[in-house]
C-alpha atoms as a PDB file:
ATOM      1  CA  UNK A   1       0.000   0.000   0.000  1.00  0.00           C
ATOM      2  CA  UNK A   2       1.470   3.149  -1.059  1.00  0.00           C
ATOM      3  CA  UNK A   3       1.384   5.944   1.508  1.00  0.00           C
ATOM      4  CA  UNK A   4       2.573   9.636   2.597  1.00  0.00           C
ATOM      5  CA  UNK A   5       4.459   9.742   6.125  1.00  0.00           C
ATOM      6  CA  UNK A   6       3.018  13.366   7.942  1.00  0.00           C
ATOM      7  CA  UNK A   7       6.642  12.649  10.266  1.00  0.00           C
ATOM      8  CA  UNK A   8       9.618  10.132   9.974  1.00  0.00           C
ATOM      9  CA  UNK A   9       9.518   7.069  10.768  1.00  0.00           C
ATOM     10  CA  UNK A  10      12.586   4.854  11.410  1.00  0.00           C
ATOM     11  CA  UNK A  11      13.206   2.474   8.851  1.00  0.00           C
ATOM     12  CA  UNK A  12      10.493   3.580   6.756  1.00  0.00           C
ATOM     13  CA  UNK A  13      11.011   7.365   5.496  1.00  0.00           C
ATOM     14  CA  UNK A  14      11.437  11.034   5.930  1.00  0.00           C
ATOM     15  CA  UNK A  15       8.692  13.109   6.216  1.00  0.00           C
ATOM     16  CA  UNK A  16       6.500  14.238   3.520  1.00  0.00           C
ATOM     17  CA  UNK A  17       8.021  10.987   1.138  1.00  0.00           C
ATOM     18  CA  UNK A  18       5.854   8.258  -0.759  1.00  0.00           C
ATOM     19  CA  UNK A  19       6.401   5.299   0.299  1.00  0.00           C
ATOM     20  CA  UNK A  20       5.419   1.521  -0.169  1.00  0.00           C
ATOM     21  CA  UNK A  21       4.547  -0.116   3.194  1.00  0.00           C
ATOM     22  CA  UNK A  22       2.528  -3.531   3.778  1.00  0.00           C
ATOM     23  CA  UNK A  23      -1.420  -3.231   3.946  1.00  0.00           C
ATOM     24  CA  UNK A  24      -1.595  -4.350   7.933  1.00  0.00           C
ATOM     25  CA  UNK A  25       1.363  -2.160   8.546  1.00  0.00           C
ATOM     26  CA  UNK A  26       0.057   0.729   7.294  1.00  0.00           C
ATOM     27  CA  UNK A  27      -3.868   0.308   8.336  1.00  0.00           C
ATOM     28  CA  UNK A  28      -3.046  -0.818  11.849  1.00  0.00           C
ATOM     29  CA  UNK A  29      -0.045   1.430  12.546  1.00  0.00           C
ATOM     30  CA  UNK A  30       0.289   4.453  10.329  1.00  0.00           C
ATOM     31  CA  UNK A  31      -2.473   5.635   9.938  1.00  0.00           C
ATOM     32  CA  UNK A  32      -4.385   5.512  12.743  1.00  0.00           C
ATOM     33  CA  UNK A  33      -1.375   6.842  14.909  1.00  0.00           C
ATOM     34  CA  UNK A  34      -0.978   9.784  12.086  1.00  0.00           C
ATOM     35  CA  UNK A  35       2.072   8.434  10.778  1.00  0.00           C
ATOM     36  CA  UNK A  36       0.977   8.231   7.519  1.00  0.00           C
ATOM     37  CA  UNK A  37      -1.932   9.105   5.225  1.00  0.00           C
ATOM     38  CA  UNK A  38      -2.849   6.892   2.415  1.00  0.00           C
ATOM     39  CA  UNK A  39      -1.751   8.197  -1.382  1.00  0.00           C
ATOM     40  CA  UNK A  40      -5.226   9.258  -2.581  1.00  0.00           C
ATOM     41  CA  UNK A  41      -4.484  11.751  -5.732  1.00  0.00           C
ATOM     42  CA  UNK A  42      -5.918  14.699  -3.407  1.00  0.00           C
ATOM     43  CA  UNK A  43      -3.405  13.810  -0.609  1.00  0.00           C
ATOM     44  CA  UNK A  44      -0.599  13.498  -3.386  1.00  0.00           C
ATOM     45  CA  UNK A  45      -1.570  16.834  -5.223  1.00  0.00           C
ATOM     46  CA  UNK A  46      -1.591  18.477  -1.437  1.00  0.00           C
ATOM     47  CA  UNK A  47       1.787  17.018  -1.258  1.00  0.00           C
ATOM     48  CA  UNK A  48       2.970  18.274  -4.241  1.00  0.00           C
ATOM     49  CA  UNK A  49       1.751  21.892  -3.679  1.00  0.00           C
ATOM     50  CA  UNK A  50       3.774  21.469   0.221  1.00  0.00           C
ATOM     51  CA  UNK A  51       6.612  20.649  -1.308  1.00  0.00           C
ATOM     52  CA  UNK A  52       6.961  23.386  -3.980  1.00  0.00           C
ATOM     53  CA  UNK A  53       5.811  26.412  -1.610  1.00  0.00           C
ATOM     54  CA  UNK A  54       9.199  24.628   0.624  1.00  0.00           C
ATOM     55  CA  UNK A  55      11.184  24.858  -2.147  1.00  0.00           C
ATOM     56  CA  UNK A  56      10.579  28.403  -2.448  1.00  0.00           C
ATOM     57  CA  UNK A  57      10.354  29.560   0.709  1.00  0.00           C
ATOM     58  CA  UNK A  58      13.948  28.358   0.609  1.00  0.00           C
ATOM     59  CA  UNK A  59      14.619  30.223  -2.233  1.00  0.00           C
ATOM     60  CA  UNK A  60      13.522  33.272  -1.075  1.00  0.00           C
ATOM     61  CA  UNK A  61      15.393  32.991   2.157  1.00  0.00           C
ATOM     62  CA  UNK A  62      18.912  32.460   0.290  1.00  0.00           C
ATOM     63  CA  UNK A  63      18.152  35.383  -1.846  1.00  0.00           C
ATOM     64  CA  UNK A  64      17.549  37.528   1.514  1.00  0.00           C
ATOM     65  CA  UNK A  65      20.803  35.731   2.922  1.00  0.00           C
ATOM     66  CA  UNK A  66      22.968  36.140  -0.215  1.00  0.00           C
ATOM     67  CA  UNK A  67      22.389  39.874  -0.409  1.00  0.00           C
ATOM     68  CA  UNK A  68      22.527  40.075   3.266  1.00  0.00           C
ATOM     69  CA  UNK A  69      25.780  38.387   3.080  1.00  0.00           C
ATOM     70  CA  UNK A  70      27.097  41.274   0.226  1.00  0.00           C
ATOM     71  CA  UNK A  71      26.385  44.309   3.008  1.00  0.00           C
ATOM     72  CA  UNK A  72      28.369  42.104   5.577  1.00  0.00           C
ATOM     73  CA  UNK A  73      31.412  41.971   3.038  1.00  0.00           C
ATOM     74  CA  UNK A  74      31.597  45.536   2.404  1.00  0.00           C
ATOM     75  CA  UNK A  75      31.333  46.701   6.418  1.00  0.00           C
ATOM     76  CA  UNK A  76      34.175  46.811   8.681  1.00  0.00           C
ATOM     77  CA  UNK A  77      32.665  46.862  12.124  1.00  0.00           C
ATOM     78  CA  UNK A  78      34.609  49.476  14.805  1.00  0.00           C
ATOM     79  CA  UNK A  79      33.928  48.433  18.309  1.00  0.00           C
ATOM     80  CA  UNK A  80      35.378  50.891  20.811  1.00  0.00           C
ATOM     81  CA  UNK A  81      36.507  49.566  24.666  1.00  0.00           C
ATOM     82  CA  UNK A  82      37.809  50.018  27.562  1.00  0.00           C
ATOM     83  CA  UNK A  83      41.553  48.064  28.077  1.00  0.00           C
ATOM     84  CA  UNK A  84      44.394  47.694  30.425  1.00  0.00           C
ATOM     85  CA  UNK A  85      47.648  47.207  29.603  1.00  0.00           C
ATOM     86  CA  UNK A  86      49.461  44.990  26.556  1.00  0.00           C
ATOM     87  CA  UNK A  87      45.986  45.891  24.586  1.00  0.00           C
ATOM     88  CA  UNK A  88      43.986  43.216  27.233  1.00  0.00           C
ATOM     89  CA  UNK A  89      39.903  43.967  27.237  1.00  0.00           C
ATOM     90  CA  UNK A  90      38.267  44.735  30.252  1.00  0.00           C
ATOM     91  CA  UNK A  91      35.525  41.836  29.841  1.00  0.00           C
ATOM     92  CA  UNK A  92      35.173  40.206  26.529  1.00  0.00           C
ATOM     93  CA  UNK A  93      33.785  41.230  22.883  1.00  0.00           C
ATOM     94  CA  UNK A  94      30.866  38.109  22.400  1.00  0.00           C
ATOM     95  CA  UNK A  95      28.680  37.459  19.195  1.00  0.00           C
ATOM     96  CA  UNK A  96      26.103  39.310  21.169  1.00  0.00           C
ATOM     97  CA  UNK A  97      27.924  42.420  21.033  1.00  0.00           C
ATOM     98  CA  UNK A  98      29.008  42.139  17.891  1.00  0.00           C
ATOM     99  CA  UNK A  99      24.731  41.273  16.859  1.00  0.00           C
ATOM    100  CA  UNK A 100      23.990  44.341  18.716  1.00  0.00           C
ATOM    101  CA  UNK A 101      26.741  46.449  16.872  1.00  0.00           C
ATOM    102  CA  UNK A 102      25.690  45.263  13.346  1.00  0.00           C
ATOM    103  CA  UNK A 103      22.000  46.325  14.572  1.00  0.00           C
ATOM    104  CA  UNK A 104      22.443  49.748  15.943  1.00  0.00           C
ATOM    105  CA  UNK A 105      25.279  50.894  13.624  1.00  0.00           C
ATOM    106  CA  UNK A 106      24.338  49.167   9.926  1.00  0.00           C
ATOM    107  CA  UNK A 107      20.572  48.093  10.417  1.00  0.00           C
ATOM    108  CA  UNK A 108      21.822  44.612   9.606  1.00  0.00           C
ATOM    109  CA  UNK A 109      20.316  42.010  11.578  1.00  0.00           C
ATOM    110  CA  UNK A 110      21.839  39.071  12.246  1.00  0.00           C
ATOM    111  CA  UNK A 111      21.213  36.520  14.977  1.00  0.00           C
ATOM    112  CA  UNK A 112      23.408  36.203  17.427  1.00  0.00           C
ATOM    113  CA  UNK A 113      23.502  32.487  17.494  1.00  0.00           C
ATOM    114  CA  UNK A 114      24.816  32.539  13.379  1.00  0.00           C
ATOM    115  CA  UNK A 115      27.564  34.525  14.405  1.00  0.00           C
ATOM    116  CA  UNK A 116      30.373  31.562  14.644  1.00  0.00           C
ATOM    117  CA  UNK A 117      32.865  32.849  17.685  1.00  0.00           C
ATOM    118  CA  UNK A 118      34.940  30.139  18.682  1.00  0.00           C
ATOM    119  CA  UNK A 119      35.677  32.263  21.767  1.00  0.00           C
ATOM    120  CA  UNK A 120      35.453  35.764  23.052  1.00  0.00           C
ATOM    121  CA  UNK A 121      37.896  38.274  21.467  1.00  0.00           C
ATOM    122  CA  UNK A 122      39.529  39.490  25.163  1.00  0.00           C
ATOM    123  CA  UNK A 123      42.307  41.535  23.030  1.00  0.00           C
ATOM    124  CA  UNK A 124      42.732  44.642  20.699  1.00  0.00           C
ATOM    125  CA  UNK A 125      43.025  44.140  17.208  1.00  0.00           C
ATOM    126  CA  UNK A 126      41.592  43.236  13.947  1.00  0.00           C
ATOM    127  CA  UNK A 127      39.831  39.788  13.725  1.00  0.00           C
ATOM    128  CA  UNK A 128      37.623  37.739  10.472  1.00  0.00           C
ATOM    129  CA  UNK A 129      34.659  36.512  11.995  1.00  0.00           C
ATOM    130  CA  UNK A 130      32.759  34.011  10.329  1.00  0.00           C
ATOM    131  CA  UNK A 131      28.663  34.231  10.378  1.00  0.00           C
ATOM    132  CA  UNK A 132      26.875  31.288   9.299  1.00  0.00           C
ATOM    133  CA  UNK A 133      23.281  32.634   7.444  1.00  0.00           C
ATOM    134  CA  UNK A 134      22.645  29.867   5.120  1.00  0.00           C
ATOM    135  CA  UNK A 135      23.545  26.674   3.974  1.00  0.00           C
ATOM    136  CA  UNK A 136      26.820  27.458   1.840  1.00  0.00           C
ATOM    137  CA  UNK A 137      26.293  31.414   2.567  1.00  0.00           C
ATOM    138  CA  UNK A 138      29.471  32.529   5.080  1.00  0.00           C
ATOM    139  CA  UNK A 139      30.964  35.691   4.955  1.00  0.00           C
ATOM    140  CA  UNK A 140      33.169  37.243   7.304  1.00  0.00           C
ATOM    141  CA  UNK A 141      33.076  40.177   9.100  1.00  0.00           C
ATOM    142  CA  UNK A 142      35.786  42.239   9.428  1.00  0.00           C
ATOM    143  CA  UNK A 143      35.972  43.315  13.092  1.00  0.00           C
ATOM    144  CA  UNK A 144      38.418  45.963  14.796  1.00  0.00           C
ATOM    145  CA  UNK A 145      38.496  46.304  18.121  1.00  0.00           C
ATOM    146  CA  UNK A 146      39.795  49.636  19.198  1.00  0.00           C
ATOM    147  CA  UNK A 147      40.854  51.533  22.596  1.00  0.00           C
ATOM    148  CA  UNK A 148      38.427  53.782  24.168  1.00  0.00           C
ATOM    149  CA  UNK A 149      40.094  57.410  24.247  1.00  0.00           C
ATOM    150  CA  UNK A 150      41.374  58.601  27.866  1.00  0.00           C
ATOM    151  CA  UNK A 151      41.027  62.170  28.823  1.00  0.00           C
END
């Protein structure tokens, strides 16, 4: 009996696939725990349609990535702190502040989470950080960390 798993099941399929299971399985398993739905033409048109509006959903959102991706190459991001001596940071520079930063100085939102910071930069300088928007779509950042001015 051919039908359409609604989740995946192990050993069977992904979600949203066609598959062939045995009659018994399938009426005394599948369906009635919502596994599955049997491949009527309806339910396999409706499948169809869910799988193309996917397709561009994810289209649109690595258009939005790839061009957010272009404004991330072109800006250099300035970050201004306090530090003691040998160019040490009081407290740390984290992908938070650097999410924040992006925000409030270039309007560019990006999440804090995609920002890939293998650990805090504690020291002045100039550092490539890596932000992960989409699958295949990682630009870096330039980021320069620079002394507050004392009066």
């Amino acid at each position: 009996m051919k039908v359409i798993l609604t989740r995946d099941v192990k050993g069977l399929g992904k979600k949203d696939e066609m598959v062939n299971a045995k009659d018994g399985y399938a009426r005394n398993y599948l369906i009635p725990k919502g596994y599955a739905i049997e491949a009527s033409a309806s339910n396999i048109n409706i499948m169809n349609a869910k799988i193309k509006s996917e397709e561009l959903k994810n289209e649109r959102e690595q258009d939005k990535a790839r061009n957010l991706a272009e404004k991330i190459k072109e800006t250099e991001l300035v970050i201004t702190t306090k530090a003691g001596e040998n160019g040490k940071l009081f407290g740390s520079i984290t992908g938070k502040d650097i999410a924040e930063r992006l925000k409030s100085q270039y309007n560019l939102d990006v999440d804090r989470k995609k920002i890939n910071l293998p650990e805090a930069i504690k020291a002045l300088g100039s550092f490539d950080v890596e932000i992960k928007l989409a699958k295949g779509i990682h630009p870096k950042l330039k980021v320069s960390i620079v002394e507050e001015k004392k009066e």
